[in-house]
Structures are given as structure tokens and as C-alpha cells.
C-alpha atoms as a PDB file:
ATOM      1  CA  UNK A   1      23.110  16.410 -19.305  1.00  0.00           C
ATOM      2  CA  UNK A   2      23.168  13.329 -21.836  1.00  0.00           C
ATOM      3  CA  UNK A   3      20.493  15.208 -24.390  1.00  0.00           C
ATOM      4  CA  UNK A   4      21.784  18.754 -23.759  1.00  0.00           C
ATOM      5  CA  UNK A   5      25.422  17.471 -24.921  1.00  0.00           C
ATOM      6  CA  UNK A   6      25.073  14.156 -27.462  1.00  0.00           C
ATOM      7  CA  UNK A   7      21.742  15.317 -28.313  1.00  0.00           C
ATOM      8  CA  UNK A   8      19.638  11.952 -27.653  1.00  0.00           C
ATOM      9  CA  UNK A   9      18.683   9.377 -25.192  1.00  0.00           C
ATOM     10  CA  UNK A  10      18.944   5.543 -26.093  1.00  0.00           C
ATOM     11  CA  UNK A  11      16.622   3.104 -23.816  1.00  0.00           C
ATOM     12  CA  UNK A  12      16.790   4.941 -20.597  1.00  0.00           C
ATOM     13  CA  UNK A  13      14.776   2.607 -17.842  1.00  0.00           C
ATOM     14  CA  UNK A  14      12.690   4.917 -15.579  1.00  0.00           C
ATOM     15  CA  UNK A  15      10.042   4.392 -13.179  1.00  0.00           C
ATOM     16  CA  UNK A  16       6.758   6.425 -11.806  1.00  0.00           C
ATOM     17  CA  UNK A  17       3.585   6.187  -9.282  1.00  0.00           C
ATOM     18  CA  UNK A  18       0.139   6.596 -10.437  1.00  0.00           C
ATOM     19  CA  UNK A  19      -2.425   8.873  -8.883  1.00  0.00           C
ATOM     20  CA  UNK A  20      -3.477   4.993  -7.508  1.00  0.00           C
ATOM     21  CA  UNK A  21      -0.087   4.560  -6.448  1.00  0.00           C
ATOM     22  CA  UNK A  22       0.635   1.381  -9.187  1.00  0.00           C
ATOM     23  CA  UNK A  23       4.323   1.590  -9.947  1.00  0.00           C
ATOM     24  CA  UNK A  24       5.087   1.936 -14.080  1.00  0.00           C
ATOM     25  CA  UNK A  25       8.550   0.612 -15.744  1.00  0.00           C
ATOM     26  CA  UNK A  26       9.225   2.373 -18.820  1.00  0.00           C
ATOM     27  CA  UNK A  27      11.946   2.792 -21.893  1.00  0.00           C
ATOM     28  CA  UNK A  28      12.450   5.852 -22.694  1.00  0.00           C
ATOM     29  CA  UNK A  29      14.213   7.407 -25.747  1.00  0.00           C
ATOM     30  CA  UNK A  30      15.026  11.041 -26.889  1.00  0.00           C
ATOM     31  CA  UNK A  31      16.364  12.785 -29.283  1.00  0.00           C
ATOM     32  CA  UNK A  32      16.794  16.628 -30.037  1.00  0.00           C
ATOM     33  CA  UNK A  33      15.768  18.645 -33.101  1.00  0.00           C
ATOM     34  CA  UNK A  34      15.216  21.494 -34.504  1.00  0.00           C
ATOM     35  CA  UNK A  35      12.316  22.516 -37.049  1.00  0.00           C
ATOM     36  CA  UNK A  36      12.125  24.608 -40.360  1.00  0.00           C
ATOM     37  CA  UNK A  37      12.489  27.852 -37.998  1.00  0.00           C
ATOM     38  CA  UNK A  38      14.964  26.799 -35.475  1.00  0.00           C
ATOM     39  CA  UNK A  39      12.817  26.083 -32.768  1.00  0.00           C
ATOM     40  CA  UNK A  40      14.281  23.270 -30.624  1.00  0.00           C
ATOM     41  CA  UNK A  41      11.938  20.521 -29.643  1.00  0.00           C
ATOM     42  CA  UNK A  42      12.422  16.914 -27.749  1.00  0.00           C
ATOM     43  CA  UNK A  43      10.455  13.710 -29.232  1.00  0.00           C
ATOM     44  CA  UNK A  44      10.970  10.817 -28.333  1.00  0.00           C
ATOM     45  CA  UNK A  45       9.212   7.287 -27.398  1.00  0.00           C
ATOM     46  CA  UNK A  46       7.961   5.674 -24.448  1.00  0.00           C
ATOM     47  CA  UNK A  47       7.427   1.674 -23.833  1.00  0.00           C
ATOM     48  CA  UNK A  48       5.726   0.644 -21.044  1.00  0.00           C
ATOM     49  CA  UNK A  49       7.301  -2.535 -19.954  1.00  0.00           C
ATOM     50  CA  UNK A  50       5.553  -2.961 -16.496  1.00  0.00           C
ATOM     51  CA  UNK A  51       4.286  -6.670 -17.727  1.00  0.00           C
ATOM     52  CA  UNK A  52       8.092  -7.573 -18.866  1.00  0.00           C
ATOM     53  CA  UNK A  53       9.311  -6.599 -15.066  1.00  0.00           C
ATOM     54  CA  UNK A  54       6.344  -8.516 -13.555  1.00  0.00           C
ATOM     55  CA  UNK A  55       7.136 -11.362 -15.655  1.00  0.00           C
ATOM     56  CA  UNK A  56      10.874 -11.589 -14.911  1.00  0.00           C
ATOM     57  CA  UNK A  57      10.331 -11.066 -11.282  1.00  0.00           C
ATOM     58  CA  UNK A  58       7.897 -13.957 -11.851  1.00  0.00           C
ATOM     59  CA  UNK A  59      10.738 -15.939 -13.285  1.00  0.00           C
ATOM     60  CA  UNK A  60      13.195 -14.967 -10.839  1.00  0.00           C
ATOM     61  CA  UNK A  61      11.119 -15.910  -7.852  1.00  0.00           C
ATOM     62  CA  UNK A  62      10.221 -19.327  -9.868  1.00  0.00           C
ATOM     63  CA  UNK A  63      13.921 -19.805 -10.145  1.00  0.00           C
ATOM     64  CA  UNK A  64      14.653 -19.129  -6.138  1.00  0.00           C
ATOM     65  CA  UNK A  65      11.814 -21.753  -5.299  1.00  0.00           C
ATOM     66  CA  UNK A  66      13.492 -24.835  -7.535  1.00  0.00           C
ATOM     67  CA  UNK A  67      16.402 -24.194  -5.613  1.00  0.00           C
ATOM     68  CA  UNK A  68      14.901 -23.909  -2.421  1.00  0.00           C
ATOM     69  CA  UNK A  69      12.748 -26.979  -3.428  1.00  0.00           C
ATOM     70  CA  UNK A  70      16.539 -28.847  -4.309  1.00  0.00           C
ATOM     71  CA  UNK A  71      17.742 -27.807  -1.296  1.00  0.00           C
ATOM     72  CA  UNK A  72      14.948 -29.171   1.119  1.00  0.00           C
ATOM     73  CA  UNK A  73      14.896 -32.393  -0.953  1.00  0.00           C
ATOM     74  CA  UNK A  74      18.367 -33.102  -0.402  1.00  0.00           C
ATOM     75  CA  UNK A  75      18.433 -31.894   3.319  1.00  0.00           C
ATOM     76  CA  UNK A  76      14.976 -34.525   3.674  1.00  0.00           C
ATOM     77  CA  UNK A  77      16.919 -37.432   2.263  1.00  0.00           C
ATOM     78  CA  UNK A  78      20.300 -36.969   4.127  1.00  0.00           C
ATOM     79  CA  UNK A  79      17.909 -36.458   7.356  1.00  0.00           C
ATOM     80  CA  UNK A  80      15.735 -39.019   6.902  1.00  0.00           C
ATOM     81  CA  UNK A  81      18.678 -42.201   6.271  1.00  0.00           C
ATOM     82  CA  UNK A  82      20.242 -41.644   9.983  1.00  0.00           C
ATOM     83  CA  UNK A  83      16.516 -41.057  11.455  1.00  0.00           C
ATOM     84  CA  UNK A  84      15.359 -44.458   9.849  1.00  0.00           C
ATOM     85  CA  UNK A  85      18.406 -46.125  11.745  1.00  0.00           C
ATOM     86  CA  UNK A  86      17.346 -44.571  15.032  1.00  0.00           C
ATOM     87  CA  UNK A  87      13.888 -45.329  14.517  1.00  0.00           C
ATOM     88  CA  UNK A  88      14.686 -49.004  13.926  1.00  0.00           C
ATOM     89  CA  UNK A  89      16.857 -49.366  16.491  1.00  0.00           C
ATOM     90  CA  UNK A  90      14.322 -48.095  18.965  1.00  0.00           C
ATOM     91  CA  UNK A  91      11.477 -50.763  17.971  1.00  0.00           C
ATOM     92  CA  UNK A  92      14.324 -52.888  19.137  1.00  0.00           C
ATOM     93  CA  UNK A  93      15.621 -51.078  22.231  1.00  0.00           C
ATOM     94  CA  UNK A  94      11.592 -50.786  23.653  1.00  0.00           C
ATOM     95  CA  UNK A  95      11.107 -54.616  23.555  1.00  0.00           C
ATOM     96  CA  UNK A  96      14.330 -55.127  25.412  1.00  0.00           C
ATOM     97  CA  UNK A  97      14.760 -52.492  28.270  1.00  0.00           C
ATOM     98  CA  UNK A  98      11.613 -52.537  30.695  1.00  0.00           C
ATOM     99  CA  UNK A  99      12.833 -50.529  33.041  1.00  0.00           C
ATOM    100  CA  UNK A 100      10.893 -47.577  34.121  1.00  0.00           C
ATOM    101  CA  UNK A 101      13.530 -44.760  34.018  1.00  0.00           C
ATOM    102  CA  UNK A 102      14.762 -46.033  30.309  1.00  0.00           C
ATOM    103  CA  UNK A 103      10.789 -46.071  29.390  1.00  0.00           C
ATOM    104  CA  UNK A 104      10.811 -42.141  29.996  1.00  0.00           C
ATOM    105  CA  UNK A 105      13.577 -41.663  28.084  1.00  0.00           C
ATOM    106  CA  UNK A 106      12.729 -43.656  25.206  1.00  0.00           C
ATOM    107  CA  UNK A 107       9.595 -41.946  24.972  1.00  0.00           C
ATOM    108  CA  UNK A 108      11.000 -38.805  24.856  1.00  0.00           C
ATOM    109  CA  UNK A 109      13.278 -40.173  22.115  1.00  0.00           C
ATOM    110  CA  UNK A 110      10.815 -41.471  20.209  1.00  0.00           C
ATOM    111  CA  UNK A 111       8.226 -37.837  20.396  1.00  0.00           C
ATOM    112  CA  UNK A 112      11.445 -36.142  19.176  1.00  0.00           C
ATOM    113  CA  UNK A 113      12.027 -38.244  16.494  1.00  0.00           C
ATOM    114  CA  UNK A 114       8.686 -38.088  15.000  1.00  0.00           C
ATOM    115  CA  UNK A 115       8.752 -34.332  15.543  1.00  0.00           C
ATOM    116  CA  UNK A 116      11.768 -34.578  13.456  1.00  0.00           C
ATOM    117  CA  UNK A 117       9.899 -36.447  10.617  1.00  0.00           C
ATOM    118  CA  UNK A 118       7.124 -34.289  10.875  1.00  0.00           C
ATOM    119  CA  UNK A 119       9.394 -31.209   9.970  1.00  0.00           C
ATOM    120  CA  UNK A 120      10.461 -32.919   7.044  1.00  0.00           C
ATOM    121  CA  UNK A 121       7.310 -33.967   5.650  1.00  0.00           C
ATOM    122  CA  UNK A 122       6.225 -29.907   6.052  1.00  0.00           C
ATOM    123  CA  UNK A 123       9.258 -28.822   4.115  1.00  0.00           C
ATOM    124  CA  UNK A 124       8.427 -31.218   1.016  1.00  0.00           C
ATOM    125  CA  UNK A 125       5.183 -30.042   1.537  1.00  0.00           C
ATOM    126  CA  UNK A 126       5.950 -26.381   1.431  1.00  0.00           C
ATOM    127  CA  UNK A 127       8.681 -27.045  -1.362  1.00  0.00           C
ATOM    128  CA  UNK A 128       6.252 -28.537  -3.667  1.00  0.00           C
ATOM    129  CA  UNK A 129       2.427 -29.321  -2.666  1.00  0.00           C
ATOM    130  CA  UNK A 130       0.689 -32.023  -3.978  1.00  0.00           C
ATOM    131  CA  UNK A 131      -3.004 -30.597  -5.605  1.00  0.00           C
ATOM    132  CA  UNK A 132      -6.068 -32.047  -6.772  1.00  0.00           C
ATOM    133  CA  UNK A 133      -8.027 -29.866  -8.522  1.00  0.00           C
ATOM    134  CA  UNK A 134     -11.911 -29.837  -8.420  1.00  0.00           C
ATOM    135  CA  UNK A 135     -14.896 -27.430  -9.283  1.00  0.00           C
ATOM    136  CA  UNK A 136     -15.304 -25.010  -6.211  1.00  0.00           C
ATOM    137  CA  UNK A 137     -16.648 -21.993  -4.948  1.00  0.00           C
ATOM    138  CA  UNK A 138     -13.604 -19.533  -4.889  1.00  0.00           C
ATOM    139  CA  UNK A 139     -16.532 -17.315  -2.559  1.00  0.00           C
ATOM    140  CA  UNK A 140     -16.759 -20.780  -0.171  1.00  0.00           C
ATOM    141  CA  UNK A 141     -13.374 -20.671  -0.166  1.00  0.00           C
ATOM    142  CA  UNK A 142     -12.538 -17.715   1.071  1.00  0.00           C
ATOM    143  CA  UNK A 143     -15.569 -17.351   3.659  1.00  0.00           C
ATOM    144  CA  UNK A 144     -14.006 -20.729   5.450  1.00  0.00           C
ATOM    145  CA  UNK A 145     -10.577 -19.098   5.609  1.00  0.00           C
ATOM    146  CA  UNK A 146     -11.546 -15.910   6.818  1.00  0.00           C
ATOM    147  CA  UNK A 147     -13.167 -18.659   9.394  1.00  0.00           C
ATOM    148  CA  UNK A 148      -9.879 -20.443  10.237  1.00  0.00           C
ATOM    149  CA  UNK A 149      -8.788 -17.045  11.150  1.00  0.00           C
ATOM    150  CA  UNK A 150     -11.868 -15.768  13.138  1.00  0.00           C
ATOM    151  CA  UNK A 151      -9.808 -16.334  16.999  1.00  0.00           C
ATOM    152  CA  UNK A 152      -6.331 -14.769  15.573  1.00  0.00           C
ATOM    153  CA  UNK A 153      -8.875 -11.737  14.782  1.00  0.00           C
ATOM    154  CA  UNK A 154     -10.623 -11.922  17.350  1.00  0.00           C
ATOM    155  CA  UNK A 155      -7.407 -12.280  20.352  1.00  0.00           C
ATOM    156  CA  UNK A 156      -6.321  -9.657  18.465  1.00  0.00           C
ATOM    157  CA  UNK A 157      -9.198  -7.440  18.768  1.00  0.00           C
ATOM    158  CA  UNK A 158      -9.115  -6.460  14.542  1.00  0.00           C
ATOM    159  CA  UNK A 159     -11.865  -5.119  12.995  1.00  0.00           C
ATOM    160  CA  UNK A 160     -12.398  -7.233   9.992  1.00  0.00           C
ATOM    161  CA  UNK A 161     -14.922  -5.335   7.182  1.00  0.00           C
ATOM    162  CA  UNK A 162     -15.931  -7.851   4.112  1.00  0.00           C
ATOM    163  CA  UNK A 163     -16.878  -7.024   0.778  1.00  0.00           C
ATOM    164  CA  UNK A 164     -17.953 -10.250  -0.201  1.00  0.00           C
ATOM    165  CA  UNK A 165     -20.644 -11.167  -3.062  1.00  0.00           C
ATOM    166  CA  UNK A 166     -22.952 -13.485  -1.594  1.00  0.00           C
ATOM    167  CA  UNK A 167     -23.009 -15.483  -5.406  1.00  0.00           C
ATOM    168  CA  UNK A 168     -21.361 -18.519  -6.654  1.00  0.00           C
ATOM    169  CA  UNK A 169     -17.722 -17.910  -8.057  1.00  0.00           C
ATOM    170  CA  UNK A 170     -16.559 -20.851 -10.435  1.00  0.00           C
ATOM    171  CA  UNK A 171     -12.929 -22.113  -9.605  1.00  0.00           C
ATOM    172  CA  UNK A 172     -10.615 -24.965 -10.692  1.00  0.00           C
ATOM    173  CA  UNK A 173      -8.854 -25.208  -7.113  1.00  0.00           C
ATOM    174  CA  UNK A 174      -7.852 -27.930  -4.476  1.00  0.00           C
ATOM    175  CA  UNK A 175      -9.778 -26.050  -2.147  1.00  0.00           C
ATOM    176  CA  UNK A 176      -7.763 -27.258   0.934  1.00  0.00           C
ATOM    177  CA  UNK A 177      -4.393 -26.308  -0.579  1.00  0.00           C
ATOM    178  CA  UNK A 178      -6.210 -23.047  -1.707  1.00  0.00           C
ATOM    179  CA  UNK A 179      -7.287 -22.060   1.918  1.00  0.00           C
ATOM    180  CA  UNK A 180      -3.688 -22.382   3.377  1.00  0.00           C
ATOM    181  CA  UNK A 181      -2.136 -19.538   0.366  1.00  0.00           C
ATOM    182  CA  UNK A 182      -5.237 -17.447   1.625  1.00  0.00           C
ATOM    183  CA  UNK A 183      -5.216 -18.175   5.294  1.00  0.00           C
ATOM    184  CA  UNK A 184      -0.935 -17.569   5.033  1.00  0.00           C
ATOM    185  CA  UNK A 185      -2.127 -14.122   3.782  1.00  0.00           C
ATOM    186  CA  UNK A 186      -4.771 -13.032   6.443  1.00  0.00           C
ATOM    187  CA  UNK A 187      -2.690 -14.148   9.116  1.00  0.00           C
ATOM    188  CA  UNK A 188       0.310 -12.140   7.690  1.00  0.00           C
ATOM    189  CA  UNK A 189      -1.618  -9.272   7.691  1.00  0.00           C
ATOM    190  CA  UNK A 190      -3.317  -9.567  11.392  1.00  0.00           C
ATOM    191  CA  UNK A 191       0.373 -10.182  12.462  1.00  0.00           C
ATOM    192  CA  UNK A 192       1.160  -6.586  10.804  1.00  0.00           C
ATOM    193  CA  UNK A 193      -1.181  -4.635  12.650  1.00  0.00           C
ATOM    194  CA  UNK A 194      -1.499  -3.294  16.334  1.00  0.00           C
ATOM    195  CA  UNK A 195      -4.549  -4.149  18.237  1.00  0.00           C
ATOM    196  CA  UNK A 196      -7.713  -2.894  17.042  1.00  0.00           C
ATOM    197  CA  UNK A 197      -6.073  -2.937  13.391  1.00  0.00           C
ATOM    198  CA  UNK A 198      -8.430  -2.673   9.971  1.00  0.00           C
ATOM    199  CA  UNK A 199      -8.658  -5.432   8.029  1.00  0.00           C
ATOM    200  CA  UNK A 200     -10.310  -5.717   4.895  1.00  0.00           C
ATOM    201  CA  UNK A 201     -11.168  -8.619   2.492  1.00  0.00           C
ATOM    202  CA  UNK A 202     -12.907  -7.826  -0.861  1.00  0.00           C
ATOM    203  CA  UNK A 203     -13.902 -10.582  -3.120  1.00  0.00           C
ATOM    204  CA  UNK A 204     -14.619  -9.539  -6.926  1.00  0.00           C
ATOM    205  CA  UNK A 205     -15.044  -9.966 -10.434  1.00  0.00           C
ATOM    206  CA  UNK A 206     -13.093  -8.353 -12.709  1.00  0.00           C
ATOM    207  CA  UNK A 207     -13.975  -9.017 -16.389  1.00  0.00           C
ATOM    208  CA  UNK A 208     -12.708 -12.887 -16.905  1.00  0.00           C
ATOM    209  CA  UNK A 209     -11.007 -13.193 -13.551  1.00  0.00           C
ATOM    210  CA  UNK A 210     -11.458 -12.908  -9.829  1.00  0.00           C
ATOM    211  CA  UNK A 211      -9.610 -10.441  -7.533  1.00  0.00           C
ATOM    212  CA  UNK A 212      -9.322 -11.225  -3.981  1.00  0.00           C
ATOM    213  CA  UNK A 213      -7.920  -8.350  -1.768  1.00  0.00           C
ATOM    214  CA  UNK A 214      -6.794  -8.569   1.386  1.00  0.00           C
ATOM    215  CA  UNK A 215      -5.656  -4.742   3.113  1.00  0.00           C
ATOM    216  CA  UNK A 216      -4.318  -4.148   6.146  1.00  0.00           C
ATOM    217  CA  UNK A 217      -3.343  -0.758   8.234  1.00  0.00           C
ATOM    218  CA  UNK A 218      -0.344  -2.437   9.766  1.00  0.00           C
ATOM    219  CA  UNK A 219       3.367  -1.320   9.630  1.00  0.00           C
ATOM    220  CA  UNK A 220       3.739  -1.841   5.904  1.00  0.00           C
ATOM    221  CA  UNK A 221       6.393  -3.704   4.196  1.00  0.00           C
ATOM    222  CA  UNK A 222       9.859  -1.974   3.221  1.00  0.00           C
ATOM    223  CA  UNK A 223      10.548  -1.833  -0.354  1.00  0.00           C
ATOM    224  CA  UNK A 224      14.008  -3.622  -0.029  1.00  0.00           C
ATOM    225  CA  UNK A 225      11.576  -6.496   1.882  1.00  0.00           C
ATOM    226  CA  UNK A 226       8.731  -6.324  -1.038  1.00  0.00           C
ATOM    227  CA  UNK A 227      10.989  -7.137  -3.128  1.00  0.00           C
ATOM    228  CA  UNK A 228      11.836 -11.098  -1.284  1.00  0.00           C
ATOM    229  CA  UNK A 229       8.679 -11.146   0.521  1.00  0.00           C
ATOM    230  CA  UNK A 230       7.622 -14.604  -1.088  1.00  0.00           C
ATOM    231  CA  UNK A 231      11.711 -15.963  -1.128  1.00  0.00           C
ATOM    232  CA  UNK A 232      11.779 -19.134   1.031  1.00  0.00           C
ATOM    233  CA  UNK A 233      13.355 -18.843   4.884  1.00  0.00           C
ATOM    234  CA  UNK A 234      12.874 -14.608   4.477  1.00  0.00           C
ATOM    235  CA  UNK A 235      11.034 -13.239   7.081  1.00  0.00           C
ATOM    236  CA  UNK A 236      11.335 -10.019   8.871  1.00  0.00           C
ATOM    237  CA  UNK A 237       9.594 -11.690  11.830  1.00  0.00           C
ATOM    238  CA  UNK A 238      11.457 -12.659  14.897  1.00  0.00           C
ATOM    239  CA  UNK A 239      10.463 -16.656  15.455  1.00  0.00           C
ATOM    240  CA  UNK A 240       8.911 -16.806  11.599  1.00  0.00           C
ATOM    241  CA  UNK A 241      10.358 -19.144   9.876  1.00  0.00           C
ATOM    242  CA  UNK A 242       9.825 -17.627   6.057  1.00  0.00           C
ATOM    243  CA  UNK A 243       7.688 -20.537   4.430  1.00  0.00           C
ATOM    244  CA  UNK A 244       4.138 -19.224   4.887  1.00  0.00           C
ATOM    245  CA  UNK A 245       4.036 -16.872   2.044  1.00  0.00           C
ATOM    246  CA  UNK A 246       6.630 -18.976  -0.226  1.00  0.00           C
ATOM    247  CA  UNK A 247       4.181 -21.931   0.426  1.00  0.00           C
ATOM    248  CA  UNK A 248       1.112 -19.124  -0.967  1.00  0.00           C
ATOM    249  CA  UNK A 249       3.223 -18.079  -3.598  1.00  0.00           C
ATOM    250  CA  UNK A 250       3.903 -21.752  -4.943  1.00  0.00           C
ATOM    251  CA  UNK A 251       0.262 -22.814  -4.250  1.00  0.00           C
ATOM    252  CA  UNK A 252      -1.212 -20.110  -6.372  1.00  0.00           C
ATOM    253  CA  UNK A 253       1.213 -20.942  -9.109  1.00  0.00           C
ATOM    254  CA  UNK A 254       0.071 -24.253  -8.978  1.00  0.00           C
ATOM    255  CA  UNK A 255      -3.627 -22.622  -9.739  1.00  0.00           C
ATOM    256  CA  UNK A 256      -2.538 -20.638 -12.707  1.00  0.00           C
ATOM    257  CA  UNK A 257      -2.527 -17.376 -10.442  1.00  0.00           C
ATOM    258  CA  UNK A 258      -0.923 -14.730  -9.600  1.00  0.00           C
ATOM    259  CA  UNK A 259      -0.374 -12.304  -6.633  1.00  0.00           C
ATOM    260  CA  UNK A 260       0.594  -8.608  -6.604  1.00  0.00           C
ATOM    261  CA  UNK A 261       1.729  -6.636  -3.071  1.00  0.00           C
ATOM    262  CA  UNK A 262       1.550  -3.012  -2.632  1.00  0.00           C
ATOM    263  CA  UNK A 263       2.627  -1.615   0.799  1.00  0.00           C
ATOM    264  CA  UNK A 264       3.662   1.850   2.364  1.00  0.00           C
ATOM    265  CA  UNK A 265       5.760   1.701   5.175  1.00  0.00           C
ATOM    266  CA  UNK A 266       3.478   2.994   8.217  1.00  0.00           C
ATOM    267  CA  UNK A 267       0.510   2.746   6.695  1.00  0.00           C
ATOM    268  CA  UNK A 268      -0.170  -0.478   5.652  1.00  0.00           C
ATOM    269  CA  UNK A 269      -0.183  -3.141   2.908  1.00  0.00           C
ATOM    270  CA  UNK A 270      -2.811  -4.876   0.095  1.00  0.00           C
ATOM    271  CA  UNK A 271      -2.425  -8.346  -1.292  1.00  0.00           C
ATOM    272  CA  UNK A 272      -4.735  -8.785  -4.480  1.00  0.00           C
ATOM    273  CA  UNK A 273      -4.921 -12.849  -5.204  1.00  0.00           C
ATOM    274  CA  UNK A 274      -6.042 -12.374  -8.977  1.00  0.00           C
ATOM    275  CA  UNK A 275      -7.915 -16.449 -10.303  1.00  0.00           C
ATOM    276  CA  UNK A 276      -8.648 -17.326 -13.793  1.00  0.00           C
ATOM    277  CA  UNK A 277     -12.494 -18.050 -14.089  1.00  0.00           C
ATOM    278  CA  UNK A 278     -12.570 -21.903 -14.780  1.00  0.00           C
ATOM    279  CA  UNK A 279     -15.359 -24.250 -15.339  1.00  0.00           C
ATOM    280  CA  UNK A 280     -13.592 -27.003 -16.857  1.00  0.00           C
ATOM    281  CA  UNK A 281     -10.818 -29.235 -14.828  1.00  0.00           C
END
């Protein structure tokens, strides 16, 4: 209607699937004319401005984790002050009452307490890991992950099909840190799939980076959900807590790279983990 009646388009966003399903953002602008012989004819220009979008979605999920990361910081110290009182006050309360009954109960103070502490020092850690980067083998790396998630597979009854170079694939990486953000991922997707699911883990290089893909053929991932799947405390699972994939997400940023999701509801859903090739720390 707009180009039939003011006879132009002015930075129109629009969006469209490849035949490999990647989703492009474009501007598009159009204007109407008419040649030497009246013929009527549409030109126009079209910028593709997928990189923008995946760069301010990059920015906007950087944003939600510094204010998740406040957040936890401030709940940690509030926490922590009253928790250091009753921890002090049971050293003194152990010495003092011997009794056996009071013993019980003091113990079962004192497991809860450091349960308590132990949930706080897991939310600093998941709002804002500490890293020490090394050389390592990025194809080490994900062998010993796949490995922390063998039994999960296995109870699970998956079918787990590797594409893996057997070849040495330079990384800068706390390797520890690096095999949580992966090991968050396979477990994600074993968690997607009914028993006797597909899973799939492809290891690569791609000119002067690494792709690591991880595919499942679980119940896929909405598009309203894709959209806050790494947001801290959102999950669509019933007793998840939402840090698992916020802790990958801020891990990999930590390592200079990136993730990209792809999913279709019913079908299933493909993480590809992309790593700059590093030699130097």
C-alpha cells in the first residue's frame, strides 16, 4: 500500500530464512519510477544488517548479566553479614551446650548454614567467574566434557554420534571454566530429548576459528524462549534454576567467544560454540 500510494519505501526492517534455515535482518528501501517509455519499475536497496542485530542482542544480553551480577552481589553481602553472626555465635553455643539432643540440632544448624554459604559462593561464581587462561587443546577439552556427561547419556539411553578430529586444536582457555559452558550445553540438550534421543557433537575448523556444535532432536526451543535463553533465573524447566546457560554465556565471553542457537519447535535445537584460534596468552 505505502509504494502503490506515496510512491517509495524509507528503511523498512524485514526478515527471511535461508534454504539453511539462518535468519537474515535487512533495510529495505523503494522507490517507484517510470522510464523513457512509461514502463513502471521498483529499485530500490537492500542492507543486510544481520551482524548489527547479533551485536545489539550481544549488548543487550551483556547489559542483563551486569545487572544480574549487581543484583547477586548485593543479595551475597546482605546474606552473608547476618550468616557471619550465626556462624559465630554457634562456635560459641557448641563449646557450651553438651547435651545430646542440642548436639543434633546444632549440627543440623550448622550443615544448613554452610549450605547457605555454599549457595552464595555459586552465585558470585555464576555472576562473574574467575579465569586463568592457559594454552590447551580446545579437542581435549571437549572429549573430557562429553566424558563428564557419559552417565546423563547413558541413564538416558541417547545415542551420542561424534564428529571429532582426532588433531591438536590450539586454545587460549581456562580449561576447567571452559568444560562447565560446554558441559551446561550437552546437558541442556540430553535434558531436551526423550529417551533414545540423537545427539550430536561436531568439532571443526573453520578458516581462523573453531566451531563446536552441539544438535539435539529434542522438543526445540520456542522463539519467544530463544530469544532469553541465556538471561539469568530463565528457565522453562520445572526445578531449573536458570544459571547454567547464563554461567556458559558469561564464560565464553570471558574467552573472546561467541555462541549462536537455532531451534525448531518439535524437532530439535543446535548450539554452535564458535573460538578464536590462539597461540599466544
Amino acid at each position: 500500500k505505502n509504494i502503490l500510494e506515496e510512491n517509495f519505501l524509507n528503511d523498512i526492517e524485514i526478515s527471511f530464512k535461508t534454504k539453511l534455515n539462518d535468519k537474515i535482518y535487512c533495510i529495505l528501501s523503494l522507490s517507484k519510477e517510470t522510464d523513457s517509455k512509461g514502463n513502471v519499475f521498483l529499485q530500490g536497496i537492500l542492507h543486510d544488517m544481520t551482524e548489527i542485530k547479533k551485536a545489539e542482542k550481544n549488548n543487550v544480553r551483556l547489559e542483563k548479566l551486569g545487572m544480574a551480577e549487581r543484583l547477586v552481589r548485593t543479595l551475597a553481602h546482605e546474606v552473608r553479614n547476618p550468616l557471619n553472626n550465626i556462624n559465630l555465635s554457634l562456635e560459641q553455643l557448641i563449646d557450651e551446650i553438651k547435651s545430646e539432643d542440642a548436639s543434633m540440632y546444632l549440627d543440623i544448624i550448622t550443615r544448613n548454614s554452610k549450605r547457605i554459604e555454599d549457595l552464595i559462593t555459586g552465585l558470585l561464581g555464576a555472576s562473574r567467574p574467575e579465569i586463568l587462561l592457559q594454552k590447551n587443546n580446545l579437542t581435549k577439552i571437549v572429549e573430557e566434557s562429553i566424558t563428564a556427561a557419559t552417565d546423563r547419556i547413558k541413564l538416558r539411553h541417547i545415542k551420542l554420534v561424534k564428529n571429532i578430529a582426532d588433531v591438536k586444536m590450539q586454545v587460549v582457555a581456562d580449561s576447567e571454566k571452559l568444560k562447565i559452558a560446554i558441559l551446561n550445553v550437552l546437558i541442556n540438550a540430553v535434558e531436551a530429548m526423550e529417551d533414545k534421543g540423537l545427539l550430536t557433537v561436531t568439532l571443526k575448523q573453520v578458516k581462523k576459528q573453531y566451531e563446536l556444535i552441539i544438535s539435539d532432536n529434542g522438543c526445540g526451543i520456542s522463539e519467544e524462549n530463544l530469544s532469553r535463553l541465556f538471561e539469568p533465573y530463565f528457565t522453562a524447566k520445572k526445578n531449573g534454576m536458570g544459571l547454567g546457560l547464563a554461567t556458559t554465556m558469561n564464560i565464553l565471553q570471558l574467552h573472546d567467544a561467541t555462541v549462536e542457537v537455532k531451534s525448531t519447535v518439535g524437532k530439535g535445537t543446535t548450539f554452535t560454540l564458535v573460538f578464536p584460534i590462539k597461540t599466544e596468552v
